[in-house]
PDB file of N, CA and C in Angstrom:
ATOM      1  N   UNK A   1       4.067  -2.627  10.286  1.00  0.00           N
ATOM      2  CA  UNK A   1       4.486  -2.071   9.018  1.00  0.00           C
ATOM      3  C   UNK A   1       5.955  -2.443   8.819  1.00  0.00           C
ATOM      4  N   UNK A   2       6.430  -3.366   7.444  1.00  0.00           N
ATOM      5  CA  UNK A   2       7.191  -3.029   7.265  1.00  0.00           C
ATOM      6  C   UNK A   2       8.682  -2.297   6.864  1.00  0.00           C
ATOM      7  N   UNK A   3       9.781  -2.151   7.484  1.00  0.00           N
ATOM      8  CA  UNK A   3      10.723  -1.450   6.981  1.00  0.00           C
ATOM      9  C   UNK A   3      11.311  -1.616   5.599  1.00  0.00           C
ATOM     10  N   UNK A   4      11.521  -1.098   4.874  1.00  0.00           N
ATOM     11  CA  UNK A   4      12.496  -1.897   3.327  1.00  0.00           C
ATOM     12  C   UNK A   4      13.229  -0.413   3.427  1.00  0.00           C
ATOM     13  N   UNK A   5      14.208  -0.955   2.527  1.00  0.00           N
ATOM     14  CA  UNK A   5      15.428  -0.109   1.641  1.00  0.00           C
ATOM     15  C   UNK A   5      15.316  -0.274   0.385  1.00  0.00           C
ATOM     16  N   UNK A   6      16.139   0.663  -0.078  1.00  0.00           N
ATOM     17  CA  UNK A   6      16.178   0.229  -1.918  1.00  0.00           C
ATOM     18  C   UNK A   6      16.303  -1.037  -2.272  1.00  0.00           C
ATOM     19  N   UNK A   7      17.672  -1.767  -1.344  1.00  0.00           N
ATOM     20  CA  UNK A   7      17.870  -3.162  -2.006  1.00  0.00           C
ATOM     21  C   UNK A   7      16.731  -4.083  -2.222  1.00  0.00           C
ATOM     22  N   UNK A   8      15.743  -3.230  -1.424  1.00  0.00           N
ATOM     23  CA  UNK A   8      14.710  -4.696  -1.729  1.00  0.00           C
ATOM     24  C   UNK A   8      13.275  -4.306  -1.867  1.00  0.00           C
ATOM     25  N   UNK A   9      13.711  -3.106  -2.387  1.00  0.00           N
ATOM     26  CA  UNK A   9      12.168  -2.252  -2.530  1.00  0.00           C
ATOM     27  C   UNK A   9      10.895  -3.139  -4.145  1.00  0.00           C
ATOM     28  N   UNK A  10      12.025  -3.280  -4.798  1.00  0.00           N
ATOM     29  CA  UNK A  10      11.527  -4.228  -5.983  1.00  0.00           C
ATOM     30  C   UNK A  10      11.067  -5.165  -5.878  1.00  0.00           C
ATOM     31  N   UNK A  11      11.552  -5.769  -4.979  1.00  0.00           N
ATOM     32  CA  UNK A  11      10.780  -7.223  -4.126  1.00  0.00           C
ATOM     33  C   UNK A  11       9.798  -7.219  -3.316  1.00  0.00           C
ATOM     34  N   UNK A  12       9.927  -5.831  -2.500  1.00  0.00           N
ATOM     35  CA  UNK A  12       8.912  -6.236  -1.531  1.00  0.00           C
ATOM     36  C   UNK A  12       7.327  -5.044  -1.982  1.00  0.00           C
ATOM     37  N   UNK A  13       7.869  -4.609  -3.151  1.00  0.00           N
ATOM     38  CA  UNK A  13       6.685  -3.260  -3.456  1.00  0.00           C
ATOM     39  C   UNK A  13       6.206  -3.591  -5.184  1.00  0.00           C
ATOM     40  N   UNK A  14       7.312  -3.812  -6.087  1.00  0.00           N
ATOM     41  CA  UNK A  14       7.035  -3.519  -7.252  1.00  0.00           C
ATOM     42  C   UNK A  14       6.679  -5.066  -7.773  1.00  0.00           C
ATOM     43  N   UNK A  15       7.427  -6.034  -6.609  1.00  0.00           N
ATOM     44  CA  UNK A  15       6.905  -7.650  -7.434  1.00  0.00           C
ATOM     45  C   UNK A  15       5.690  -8.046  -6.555  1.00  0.00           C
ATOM     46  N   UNK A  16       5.134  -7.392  -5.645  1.00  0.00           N
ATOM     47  CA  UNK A  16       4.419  -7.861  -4.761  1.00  0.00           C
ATOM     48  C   UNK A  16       3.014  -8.234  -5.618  1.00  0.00           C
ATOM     49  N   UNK A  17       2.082  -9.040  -5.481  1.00  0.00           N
ATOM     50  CA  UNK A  17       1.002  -9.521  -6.146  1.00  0.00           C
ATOM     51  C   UNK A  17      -0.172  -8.568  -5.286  1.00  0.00           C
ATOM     52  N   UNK A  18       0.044  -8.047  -4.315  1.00  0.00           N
ATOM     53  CA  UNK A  18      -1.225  -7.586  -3.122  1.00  0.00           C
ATOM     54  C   UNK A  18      -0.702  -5.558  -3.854  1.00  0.00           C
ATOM     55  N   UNK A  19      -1.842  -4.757  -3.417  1.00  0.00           N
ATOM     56  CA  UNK A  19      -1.305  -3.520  -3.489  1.00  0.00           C
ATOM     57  C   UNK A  19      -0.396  -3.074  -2.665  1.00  0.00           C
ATOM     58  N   UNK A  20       0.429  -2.294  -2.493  1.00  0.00           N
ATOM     59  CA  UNK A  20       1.113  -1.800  -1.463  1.00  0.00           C
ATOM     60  C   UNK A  20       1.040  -0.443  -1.467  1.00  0.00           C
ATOM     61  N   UNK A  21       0.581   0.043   0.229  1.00  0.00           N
ATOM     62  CA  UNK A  21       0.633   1.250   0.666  1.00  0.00           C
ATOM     63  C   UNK A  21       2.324   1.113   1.489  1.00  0.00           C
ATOM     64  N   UNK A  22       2.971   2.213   0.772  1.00  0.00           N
ATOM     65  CA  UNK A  22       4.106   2.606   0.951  1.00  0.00           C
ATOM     66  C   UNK A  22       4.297   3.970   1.761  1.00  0.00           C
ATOM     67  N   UNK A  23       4.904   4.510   2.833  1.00  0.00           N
ATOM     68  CA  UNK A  23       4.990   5.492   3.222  1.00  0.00           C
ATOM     69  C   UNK A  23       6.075   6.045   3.607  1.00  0.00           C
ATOM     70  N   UNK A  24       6.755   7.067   2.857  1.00  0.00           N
ATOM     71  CA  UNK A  24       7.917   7.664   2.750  1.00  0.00           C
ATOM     72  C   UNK A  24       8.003   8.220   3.715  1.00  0.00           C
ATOM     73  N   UNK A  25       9.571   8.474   4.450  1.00  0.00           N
ATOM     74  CA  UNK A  25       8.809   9.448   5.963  1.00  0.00           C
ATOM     75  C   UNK A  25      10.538   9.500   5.864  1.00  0.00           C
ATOM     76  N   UNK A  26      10.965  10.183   7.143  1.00  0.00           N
ATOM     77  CA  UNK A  26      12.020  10.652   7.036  1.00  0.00           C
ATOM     78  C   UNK A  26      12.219  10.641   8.624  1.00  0.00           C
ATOM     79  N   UNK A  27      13.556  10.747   9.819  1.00  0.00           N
ATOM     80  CA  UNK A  27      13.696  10.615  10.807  1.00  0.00           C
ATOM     81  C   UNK A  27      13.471  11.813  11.777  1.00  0.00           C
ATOM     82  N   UNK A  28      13.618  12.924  11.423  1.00  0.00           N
ATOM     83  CA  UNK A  28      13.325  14.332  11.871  1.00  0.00           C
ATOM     84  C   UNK A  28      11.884  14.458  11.440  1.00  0.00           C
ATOM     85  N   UNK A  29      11.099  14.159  10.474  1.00  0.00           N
ATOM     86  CA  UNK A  29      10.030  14.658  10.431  1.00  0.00           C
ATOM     87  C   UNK A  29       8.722  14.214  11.958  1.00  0.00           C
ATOM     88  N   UNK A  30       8.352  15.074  12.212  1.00  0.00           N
ATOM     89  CA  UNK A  30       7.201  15.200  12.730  1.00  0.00           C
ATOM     90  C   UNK A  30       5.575  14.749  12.852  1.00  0.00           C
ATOM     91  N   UNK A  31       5.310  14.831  11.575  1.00  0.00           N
ATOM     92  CA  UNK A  31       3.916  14.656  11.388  1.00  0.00           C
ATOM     93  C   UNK A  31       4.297  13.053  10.423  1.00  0.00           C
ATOM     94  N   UNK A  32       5.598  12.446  10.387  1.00  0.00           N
ATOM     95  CA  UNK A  32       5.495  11.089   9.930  1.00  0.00           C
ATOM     96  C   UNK A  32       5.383   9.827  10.685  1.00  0.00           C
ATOM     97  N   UNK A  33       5.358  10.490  11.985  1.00  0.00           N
ATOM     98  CA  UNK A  33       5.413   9.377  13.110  1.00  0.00           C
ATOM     99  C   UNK A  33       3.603   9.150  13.227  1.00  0.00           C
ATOM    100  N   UNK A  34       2.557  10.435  13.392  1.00  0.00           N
ATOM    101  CA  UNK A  34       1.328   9.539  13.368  1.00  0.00           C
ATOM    102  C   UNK A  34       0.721   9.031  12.285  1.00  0.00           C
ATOM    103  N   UNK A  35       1.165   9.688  11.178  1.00  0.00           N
ATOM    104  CA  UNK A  35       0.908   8.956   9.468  1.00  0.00           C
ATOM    105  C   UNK A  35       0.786   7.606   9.445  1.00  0.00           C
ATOM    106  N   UNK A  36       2.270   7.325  10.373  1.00  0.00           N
ATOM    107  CA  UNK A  36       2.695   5.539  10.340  1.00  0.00           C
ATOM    108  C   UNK A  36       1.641   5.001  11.111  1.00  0.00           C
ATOM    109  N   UNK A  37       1.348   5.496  12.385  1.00  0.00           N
ATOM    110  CA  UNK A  37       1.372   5.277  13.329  1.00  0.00           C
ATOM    111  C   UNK A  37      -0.492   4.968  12.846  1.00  0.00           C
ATOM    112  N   UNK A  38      -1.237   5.529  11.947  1.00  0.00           N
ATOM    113  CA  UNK A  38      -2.933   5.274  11.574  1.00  0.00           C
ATOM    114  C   UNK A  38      -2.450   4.680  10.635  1.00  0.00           C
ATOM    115  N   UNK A  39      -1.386   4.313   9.688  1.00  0.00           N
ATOM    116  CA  UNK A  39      -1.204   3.402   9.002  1.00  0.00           C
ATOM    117  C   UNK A  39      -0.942   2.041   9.285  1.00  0.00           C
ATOM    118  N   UNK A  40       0.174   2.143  10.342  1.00  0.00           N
ATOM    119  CA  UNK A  40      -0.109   0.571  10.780  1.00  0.00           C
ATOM    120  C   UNK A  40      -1.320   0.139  11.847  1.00  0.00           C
ATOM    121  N   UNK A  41      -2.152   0.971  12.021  1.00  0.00           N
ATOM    122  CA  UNK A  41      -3.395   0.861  12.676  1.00  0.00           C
ATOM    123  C   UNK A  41      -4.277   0.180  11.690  1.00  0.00           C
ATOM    124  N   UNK A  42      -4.057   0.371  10.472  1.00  0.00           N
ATOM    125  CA  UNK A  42      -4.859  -0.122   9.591  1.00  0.00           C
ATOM    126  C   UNK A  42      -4.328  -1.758   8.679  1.00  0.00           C
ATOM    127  N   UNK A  43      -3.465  -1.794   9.464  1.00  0.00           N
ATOM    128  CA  UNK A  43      -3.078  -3.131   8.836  1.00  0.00           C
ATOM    129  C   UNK A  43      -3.695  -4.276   9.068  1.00  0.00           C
ATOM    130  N   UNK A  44      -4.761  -4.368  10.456  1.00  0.00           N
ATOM    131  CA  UNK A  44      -4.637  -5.553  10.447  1.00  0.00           C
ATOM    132  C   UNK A  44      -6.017  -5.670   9.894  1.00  0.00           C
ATOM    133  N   UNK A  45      -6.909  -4.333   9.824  1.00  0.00           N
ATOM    134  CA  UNK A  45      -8.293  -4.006   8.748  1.00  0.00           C
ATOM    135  C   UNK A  45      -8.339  -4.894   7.222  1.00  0.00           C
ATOM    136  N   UNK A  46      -7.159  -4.623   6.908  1.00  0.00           N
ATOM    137  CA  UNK A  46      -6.520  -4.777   5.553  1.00  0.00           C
ATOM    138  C   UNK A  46      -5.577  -5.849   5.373  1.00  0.00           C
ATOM    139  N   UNK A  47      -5.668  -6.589   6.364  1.00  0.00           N
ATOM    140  CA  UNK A  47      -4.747  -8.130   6.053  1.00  0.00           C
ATOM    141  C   UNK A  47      -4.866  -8.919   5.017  1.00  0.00           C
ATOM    142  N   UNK A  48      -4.189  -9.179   4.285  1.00  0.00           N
ATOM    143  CA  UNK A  48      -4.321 -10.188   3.471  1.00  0.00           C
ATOM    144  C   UNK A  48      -4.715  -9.603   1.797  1.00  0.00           C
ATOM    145  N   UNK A  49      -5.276  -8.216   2.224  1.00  0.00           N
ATOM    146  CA  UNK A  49      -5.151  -7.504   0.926  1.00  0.00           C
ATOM    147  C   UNK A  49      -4.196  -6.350   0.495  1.00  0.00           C
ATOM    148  N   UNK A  50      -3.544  -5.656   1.684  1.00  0.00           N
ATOM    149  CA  UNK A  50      -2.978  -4.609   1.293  1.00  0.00           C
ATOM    150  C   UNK A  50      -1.701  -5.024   2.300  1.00  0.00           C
ATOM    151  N   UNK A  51      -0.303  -4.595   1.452  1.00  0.00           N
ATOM    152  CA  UNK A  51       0.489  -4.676   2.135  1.00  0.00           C
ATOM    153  C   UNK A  51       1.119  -3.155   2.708  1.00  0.00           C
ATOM    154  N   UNK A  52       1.436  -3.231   3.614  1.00  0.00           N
ATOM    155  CA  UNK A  52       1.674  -1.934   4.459  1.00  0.00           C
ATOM    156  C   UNK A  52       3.402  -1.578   4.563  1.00  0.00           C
ATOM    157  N   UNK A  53       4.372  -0.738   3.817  1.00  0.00           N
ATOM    158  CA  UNK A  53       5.935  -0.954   3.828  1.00  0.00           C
ATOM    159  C   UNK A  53       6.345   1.034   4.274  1.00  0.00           C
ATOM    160  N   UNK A  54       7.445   0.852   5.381  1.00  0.00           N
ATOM    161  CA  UNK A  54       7.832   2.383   5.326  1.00  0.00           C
ATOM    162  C   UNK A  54       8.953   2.210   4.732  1.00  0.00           C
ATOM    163  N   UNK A  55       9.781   3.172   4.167  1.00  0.00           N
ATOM    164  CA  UNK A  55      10.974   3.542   4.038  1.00  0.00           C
ATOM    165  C   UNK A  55      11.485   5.283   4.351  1.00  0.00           C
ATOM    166  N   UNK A  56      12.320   5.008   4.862  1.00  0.00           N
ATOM    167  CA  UNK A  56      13.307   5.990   5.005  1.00  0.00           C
ATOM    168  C   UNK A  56      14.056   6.992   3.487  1.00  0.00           C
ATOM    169  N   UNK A  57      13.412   7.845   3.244  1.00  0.00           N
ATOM    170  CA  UNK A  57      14.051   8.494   2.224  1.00  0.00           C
ATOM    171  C   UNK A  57      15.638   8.961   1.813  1.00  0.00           C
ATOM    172  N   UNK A  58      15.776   9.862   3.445  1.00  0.00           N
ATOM    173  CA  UNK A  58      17.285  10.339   3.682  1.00  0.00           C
ATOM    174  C   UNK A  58      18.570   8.782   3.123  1.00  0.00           C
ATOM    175  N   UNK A  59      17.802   8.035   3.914  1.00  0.00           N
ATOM    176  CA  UNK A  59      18.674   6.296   3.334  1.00  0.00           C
ATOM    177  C   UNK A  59      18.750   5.763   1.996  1.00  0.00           C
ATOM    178  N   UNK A  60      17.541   6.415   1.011  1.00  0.00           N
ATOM    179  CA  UNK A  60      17.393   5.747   0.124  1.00  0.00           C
ATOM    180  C   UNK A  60      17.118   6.940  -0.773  1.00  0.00           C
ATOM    181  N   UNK A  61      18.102   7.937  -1.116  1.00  0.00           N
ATOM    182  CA  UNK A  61      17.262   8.498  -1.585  1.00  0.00           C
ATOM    183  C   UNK A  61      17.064   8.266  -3.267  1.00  0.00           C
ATOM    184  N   UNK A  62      17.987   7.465  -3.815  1.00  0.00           N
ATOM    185  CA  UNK A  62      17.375   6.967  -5.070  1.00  0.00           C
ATOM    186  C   UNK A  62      16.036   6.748  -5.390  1.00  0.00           C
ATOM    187  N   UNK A  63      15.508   6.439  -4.670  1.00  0.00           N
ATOM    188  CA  UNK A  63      13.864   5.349  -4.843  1.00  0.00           C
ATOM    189  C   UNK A  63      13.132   7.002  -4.274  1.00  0.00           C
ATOM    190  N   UNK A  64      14.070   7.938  -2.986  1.00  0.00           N
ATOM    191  CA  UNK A  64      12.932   9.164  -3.373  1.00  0.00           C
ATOM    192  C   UNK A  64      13.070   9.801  -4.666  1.00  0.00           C
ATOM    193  N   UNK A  65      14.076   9.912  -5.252  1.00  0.00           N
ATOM    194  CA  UNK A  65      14.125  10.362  -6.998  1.00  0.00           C
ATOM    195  C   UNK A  65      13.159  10.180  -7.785  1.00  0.00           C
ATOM    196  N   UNK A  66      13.193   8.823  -8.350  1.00  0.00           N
ATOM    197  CA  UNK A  66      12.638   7.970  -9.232  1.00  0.00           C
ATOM    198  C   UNK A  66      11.199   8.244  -8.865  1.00  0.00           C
ATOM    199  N   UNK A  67      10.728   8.552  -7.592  1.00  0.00           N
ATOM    200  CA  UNK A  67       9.016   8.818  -7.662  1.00  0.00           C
ATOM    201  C   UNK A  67       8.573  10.025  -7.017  1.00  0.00           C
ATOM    202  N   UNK A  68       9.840  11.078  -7.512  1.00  0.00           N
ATOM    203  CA  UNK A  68       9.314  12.335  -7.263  1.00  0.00           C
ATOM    204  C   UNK A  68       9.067  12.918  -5.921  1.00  0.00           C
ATOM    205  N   UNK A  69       9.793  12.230  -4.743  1.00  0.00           N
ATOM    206  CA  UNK A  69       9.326  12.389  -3.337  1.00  0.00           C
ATOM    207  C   UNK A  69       9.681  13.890  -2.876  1.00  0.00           C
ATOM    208  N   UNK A  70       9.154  14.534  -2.644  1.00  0.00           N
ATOM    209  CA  UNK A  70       9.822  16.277  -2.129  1.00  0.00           C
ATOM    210  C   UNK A  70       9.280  16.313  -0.958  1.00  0.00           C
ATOM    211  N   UNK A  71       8.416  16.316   0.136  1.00  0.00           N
ATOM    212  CA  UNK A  71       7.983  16.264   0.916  1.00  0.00           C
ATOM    213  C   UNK A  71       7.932  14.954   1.641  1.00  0.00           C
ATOM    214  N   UNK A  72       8.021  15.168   3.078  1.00  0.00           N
ATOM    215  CA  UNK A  72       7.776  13.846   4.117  1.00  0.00           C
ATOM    216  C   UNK A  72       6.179  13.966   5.079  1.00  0.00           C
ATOM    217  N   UNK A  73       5.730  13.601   5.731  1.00  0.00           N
ATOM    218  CA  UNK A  73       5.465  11.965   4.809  1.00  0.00           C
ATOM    219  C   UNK A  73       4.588  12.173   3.472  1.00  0.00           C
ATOM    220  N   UNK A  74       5.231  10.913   2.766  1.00  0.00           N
ATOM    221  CA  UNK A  74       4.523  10.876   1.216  1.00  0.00           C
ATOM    222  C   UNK A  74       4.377   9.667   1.177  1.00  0.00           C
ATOM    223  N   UNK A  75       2.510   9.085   1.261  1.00  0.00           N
ATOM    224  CA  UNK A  75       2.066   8.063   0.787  1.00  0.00           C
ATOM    225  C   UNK A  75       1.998   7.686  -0.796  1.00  0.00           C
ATOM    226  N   UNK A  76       2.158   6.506  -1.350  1.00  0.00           N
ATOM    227  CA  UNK A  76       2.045   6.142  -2.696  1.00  0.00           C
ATOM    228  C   UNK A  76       1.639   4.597  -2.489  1.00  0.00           C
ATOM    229  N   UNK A  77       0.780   4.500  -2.886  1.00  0.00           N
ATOM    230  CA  UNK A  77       0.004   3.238  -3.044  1.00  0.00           C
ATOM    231  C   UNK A  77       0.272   2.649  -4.710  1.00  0.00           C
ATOM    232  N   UNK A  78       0.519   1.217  -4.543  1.00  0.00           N
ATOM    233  CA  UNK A  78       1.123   1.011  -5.618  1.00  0.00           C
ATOM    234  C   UNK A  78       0.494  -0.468  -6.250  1.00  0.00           C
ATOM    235  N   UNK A  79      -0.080  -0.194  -7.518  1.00  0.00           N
ATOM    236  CA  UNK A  79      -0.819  -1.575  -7.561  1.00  0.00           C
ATOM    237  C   UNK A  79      -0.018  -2.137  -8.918  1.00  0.00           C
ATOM    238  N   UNK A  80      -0.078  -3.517  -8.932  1.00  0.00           N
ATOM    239  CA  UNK A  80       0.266  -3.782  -9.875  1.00  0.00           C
ATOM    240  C   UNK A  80       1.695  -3.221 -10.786  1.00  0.00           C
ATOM    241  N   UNK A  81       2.669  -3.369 -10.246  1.00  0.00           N
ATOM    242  CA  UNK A  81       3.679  -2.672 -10.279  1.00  0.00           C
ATOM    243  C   UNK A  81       4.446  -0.928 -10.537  1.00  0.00           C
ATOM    244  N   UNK A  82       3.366  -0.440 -10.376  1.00  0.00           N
ATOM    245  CA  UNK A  82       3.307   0.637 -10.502  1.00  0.00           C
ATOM    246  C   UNK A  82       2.529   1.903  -9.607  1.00  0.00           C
ATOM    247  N   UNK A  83       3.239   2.716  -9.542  1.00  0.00           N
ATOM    248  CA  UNK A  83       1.822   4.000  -8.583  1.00  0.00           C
ATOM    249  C   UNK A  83       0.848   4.481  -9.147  1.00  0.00           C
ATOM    250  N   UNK A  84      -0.014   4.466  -8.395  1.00  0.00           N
ATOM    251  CA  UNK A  84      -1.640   4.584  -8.667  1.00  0.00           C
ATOM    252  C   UNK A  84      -2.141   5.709  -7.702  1.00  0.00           C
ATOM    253  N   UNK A  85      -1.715   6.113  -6.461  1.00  0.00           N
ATOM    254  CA  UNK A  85      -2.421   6.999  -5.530  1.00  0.00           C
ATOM    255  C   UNK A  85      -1.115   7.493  -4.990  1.00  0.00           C
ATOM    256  N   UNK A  86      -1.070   9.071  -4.845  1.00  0.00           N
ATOM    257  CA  UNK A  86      -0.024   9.493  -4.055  1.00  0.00           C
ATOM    258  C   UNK A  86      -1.065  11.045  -3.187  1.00  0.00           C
ATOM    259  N   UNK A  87      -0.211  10.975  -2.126  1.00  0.00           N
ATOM    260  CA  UNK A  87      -0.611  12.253  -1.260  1.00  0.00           C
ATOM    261  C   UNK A  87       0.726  12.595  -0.403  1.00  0.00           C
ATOM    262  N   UNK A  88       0.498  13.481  -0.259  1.00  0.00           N
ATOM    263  CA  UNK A  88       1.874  14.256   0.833  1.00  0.00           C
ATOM    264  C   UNK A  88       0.882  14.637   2.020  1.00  0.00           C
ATOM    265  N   UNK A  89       2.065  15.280   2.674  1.00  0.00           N
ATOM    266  CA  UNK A  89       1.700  15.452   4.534  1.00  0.00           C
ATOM    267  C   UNK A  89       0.586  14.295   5.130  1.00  0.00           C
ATOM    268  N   UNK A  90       0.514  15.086   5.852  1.00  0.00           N
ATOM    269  CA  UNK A  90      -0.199  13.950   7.546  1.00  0.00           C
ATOM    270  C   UNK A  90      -1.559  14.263   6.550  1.00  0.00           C
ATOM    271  N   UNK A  91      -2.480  12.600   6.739  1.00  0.00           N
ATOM    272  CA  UNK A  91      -3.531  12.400   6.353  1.00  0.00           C
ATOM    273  C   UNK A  91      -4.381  11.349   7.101  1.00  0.00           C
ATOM    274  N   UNK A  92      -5.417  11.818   7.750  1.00  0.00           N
ATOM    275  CA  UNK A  92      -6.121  11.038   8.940  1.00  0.00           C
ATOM    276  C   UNK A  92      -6.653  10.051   8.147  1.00  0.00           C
ATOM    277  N   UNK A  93      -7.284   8.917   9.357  1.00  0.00           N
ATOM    278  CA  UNK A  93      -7.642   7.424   9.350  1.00  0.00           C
ATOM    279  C   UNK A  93      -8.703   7.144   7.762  1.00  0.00           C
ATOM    280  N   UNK A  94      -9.511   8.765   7.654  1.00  0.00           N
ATOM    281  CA  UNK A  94     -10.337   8.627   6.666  1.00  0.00           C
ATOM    282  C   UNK A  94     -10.310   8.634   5.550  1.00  0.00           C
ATOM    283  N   UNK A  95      -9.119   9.605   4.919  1.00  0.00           N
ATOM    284  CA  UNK A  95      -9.112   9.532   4.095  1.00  0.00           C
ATOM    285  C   UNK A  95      -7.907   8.687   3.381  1.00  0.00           C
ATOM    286  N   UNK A  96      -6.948   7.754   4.346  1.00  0.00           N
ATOM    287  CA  UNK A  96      -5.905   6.763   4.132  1.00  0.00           C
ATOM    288  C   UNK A  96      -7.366   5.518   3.941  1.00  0.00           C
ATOM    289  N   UNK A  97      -8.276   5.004   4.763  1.00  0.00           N
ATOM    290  CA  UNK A  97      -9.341   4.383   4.339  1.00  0.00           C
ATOM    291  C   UNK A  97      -9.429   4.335   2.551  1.00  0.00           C
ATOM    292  N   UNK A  98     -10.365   5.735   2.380  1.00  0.00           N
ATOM    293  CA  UNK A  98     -10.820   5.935   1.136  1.00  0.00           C
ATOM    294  C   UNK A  98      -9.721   5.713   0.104  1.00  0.00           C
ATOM    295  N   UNK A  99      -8.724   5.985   0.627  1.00  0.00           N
ATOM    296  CA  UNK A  99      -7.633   5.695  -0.531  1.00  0.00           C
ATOM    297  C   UNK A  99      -7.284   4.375  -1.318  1.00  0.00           C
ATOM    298  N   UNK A 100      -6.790   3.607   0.223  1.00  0.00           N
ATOM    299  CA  UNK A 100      -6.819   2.379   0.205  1.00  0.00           C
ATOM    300  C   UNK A 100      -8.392   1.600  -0.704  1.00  0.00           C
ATOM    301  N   UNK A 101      -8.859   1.874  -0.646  1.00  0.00           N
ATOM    302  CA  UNK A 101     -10.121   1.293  -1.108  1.00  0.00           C
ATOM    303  C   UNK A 101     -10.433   1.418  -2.163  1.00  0.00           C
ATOM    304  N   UNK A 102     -10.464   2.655  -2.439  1.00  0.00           N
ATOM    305  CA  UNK A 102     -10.463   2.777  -4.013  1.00  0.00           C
ATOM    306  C   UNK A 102      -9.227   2.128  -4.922  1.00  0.00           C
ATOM    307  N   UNK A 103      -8.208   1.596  -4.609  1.00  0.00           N
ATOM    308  CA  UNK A 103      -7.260   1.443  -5.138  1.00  0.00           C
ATOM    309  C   UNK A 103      -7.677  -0.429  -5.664  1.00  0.00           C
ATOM    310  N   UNK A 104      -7.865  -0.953  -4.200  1.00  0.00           N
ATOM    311  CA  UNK A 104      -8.749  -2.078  -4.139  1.00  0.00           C
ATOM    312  C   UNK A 104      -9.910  -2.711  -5.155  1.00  0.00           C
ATOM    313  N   UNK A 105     -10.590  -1.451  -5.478  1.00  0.00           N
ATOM    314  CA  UNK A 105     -11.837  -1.435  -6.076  1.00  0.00           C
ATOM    315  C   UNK A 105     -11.258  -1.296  -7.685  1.00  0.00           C
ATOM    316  N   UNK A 106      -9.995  -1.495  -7.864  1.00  0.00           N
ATOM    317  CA  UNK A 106      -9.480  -0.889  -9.322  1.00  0.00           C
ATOM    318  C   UNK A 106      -9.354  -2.476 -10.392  1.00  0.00           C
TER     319      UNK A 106
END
């Protein structure tokens, strides 16, 4: 999974041609380390169609502004330059699956 910051969140999320599952997480949080951790489990499921990016909120928190982030971890899947799927807290292998997929299927 990769890391981004603001500087290049536009590049690597909002110009991207593939969807991107994005996952907001924060350095103290707790339940964002296995979020990542079944998220980048699922990357290599999803190669070539979904791109997989974390960022750090506390670092950036402009980009948590702009999409409403209040809670860690906060997935937002983003197709076509824009968000399409969001969820907060820890969310197992199944229903990050179903998410991803349906987004796919759009």
């Amino acid at each position: 999974m990769q890391e981004i910051n603001a500087l290049n969140f536009d590049q690597e999320v909002l110009k991207c041609e593939l969807p991107v599952f994005a996952c907001f997480t924060a350095r103290w949080c707790q339940t964002c380390y296995p979020t990542c951790l079944i998220a980048a489990g699922l990357t290599e499921e999803y190669n070539g169609t979904v791109k997989f990016v974390r960022m750090d909120i506390e670092e950036n928190p402009g980009v948590a502004d702009k999409y409403h982030i209040t809670a860690v971890p906060t997935i937002i899947i983003f197709k076509d330059t824009r968000p399409v799927r969001k969820s907060l807290s820890f969310q197992d292998r199944t229903f990050l699956k179903s998410a991803l997929d349906s987004v796919i299927a759009l």
